[in-house]
Protein backbone atom coordinates (compact mmCIF):
# COMPACT_ATOMS: atom_id res chain seq x y z
CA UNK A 1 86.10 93.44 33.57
CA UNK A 2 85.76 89.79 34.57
CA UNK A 3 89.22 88.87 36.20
CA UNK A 4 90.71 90.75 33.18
CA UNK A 5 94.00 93.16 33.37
CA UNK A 6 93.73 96.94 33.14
CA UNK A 7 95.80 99.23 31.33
CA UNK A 8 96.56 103.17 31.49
CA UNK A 9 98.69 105.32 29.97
CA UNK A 10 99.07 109.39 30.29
CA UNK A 11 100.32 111.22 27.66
CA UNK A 12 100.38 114.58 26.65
CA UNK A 13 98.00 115.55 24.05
CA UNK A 14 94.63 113.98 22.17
CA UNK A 15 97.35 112.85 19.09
CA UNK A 16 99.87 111.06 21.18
CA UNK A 17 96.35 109.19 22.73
CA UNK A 18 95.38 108.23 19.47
CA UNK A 19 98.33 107.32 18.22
CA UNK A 20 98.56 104.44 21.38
CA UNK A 21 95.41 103.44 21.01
CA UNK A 22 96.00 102.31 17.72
CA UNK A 23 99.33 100.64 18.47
CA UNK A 24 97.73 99.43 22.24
CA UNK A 25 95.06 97.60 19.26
CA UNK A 26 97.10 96.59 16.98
CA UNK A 27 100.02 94.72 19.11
CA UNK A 28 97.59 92.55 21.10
CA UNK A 29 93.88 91.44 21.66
CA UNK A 30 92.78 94.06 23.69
CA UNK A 31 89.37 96.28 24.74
CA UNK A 32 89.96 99.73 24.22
CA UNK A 33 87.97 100.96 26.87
CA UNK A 34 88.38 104.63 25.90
CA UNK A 35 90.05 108.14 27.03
CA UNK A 36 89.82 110.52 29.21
CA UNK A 37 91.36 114.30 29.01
CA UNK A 38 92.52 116.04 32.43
CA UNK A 39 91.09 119.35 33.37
CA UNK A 40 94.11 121.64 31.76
CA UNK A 41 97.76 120.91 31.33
CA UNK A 42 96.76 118.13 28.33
CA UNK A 43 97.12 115.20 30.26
CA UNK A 44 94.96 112.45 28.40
CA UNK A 45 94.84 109.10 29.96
CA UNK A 46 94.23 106.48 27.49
CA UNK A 47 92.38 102.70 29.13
CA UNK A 48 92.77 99.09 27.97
CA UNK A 49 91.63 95.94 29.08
CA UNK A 50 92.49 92.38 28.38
CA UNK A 51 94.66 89.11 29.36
CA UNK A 52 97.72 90.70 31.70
CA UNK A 53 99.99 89.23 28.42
CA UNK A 54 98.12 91.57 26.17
CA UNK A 55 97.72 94.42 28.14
CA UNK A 56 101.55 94.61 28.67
CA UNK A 57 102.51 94.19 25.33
CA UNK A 58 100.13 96.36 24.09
CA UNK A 59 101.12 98.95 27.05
CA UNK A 60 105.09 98.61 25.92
CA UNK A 61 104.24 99.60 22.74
CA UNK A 62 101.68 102.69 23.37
CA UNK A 63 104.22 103.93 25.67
CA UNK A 64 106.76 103.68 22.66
CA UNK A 65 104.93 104.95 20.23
CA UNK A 66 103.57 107.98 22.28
CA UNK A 67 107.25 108.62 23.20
CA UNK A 68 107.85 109.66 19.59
CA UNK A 69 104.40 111.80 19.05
CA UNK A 70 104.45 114.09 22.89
CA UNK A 71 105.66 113.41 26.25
CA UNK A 72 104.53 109.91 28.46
CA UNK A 73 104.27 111.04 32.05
CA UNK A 74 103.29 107.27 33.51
CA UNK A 75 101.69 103.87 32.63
CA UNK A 76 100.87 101.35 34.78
CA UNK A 77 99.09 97.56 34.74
CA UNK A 78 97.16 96.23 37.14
CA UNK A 79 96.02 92.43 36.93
CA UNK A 80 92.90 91.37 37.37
CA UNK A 81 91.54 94.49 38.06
CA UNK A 82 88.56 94.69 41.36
CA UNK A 83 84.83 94.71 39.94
CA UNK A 84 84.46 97.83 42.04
CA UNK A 85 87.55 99.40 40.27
CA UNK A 86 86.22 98.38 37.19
CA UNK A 87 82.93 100.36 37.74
CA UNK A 88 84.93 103.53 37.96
CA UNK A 89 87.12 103.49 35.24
CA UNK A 90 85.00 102.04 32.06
């Protein structure tokens, strides 16, 4: 993830995922790294990489668009994301 921003979002539910992922790619030039469900309660944590510009945009608008599919329990950005974080989460 060479000095590029990470995204997450957890929603509840694989369709409210989806349904960000495609916004997430279709706002702003991002990576869409994948997804990952929790063990039980639904939780599914969508990840996207990119410039921090595009991975907020594209994180606004996932969050939205979940909103109106299931529930969004958090997001959060983090620029320029550690190589060692980076290992763990692709």
């Amino acid at each position: 993830m060479n000095n590029q921003a990470l995204g997450i979002i957890e929603v509840r539910g694989l369709a409210a995922a989806v349904a960000a992922a495609d916004t997430a790619a279709k706002t702003a030039a991002v990576t869409i790294l994948g997804y990952e469900p929790t063990k039980g309660s639904g939780l599914v944590v969508l990840k996207i990489s990119g410039e921090v510009s595009a991975v907020t945009a594209a994180i606004e608008a996932a969050r939205e668009q979940a909103a109106s599919v299931s529930t969004v329990f958090a997001s959060r950005i983090i620029a320029r994301a550690h190589e060692e974080l980076a290992r763990h989460v692709s």
